[in-house]
C-alpha atoms as a PDB file:
ATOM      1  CA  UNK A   1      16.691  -4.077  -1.900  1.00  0.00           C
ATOM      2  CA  UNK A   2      17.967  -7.802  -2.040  1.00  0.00           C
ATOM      3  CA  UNK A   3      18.351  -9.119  -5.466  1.00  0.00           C
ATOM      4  CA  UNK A   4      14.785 -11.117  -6.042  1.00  0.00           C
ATOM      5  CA  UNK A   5      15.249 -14.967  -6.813  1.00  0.00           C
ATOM      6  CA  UNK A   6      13.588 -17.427  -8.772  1.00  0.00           C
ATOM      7  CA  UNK A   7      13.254 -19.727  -6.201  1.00  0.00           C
ATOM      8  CA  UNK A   8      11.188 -17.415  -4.046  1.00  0.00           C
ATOM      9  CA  UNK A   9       8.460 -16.854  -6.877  1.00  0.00           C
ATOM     10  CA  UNK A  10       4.824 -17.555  -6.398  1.00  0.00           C
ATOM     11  CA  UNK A  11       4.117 -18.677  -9.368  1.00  0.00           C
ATOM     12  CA  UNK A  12       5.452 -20.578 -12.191  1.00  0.00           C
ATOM     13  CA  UNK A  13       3.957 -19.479 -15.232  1.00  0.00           C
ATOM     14  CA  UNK A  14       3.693 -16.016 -16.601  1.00  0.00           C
ATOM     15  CA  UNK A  15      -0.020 -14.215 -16.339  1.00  0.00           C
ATOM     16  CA  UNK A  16       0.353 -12.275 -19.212  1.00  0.00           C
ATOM     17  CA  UNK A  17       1.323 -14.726 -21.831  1.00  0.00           C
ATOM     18  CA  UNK A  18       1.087 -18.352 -20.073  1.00  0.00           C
ATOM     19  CA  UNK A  19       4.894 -18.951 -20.830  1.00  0.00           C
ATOM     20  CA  UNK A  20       7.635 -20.025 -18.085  1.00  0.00           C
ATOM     21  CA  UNK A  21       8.769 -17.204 -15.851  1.00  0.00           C
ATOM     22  CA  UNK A  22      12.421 -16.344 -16.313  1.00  0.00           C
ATOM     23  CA  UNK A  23      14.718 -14.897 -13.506  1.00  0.00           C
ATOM     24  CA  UNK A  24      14.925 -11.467 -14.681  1.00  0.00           C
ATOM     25  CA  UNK A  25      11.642 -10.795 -14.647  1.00  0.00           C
ATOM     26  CA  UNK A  26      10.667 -10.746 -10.848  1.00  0.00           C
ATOM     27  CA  UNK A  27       8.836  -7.639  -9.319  1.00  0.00           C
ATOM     28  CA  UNK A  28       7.495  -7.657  -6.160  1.00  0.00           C
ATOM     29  CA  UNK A  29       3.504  -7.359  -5.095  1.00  0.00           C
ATOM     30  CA  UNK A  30       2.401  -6.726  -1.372  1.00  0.00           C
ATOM     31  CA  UNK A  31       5.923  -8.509  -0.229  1.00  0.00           C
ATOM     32  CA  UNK A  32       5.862 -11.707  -2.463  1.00  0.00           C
ATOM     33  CA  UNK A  33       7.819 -12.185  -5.384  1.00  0.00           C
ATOM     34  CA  UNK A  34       5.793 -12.414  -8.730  1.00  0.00           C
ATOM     35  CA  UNK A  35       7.433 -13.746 -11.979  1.00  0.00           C
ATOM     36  CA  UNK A  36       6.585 -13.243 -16.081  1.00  0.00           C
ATOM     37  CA  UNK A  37       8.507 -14.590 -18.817  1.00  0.00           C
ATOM     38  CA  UNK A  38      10.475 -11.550 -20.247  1.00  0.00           C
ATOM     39  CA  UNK A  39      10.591  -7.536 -18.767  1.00  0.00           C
ATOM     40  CA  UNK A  40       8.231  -6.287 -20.914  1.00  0.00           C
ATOM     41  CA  UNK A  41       5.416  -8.481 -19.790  1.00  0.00           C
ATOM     42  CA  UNK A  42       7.179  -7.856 -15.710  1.00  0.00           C
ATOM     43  CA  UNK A  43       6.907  -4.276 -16.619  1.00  0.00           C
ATOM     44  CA  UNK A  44       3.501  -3.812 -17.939  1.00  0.00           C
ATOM     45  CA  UNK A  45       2.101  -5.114 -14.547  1.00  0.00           C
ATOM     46  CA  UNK A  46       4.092  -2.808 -12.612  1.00  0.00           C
ATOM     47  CA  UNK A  47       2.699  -0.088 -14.474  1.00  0.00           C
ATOM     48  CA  UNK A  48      -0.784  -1.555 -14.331  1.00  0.00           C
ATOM     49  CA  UNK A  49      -0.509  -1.624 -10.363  1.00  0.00           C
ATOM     50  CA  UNK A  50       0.825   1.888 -10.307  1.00  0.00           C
ATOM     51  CA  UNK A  51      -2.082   2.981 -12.057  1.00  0.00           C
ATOM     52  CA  UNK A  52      -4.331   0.965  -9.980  1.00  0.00           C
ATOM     53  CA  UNK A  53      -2.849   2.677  -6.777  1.00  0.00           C
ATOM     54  CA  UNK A  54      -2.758   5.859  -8.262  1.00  0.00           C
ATOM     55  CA  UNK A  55      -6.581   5.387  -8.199  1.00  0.00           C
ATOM     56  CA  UNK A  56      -7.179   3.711  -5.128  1.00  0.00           C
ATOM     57  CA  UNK A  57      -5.313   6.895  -3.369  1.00  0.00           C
ATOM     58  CA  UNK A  58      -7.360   9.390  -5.326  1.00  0.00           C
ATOM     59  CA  UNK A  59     -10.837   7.851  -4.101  1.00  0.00           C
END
């Protein structure tokens, strides 16, 4: 996978705690690059949409 980029980020501000995003903490969401401020906010939601799809596929 290409390295994600700042600059390519949908959003500015992190949804977790409302703070700047920072470069590495990008993770991607249905093809779009989503940002938070630090990698423990970045990987909460990618263990929050795991679980989420982990549901979806057992419905």
């Amino acid at each position: 996978m290409d390295r994600l980029k700042l600059e390519d980020c949908v959003n500015e501000i992190c949804p977790w705690s409302g703070d700047p995003v920072s470069a590495d903490s990008l993770t991607l969401l249905d093809g779009e690059v989503v940002g938070f401020c630090n990698p423990g906010c970045r990987d909460k939601f990618e263990k929050a949409i795991q679980h989420f799809k982990q549901c979806r596929e057992q419905s």
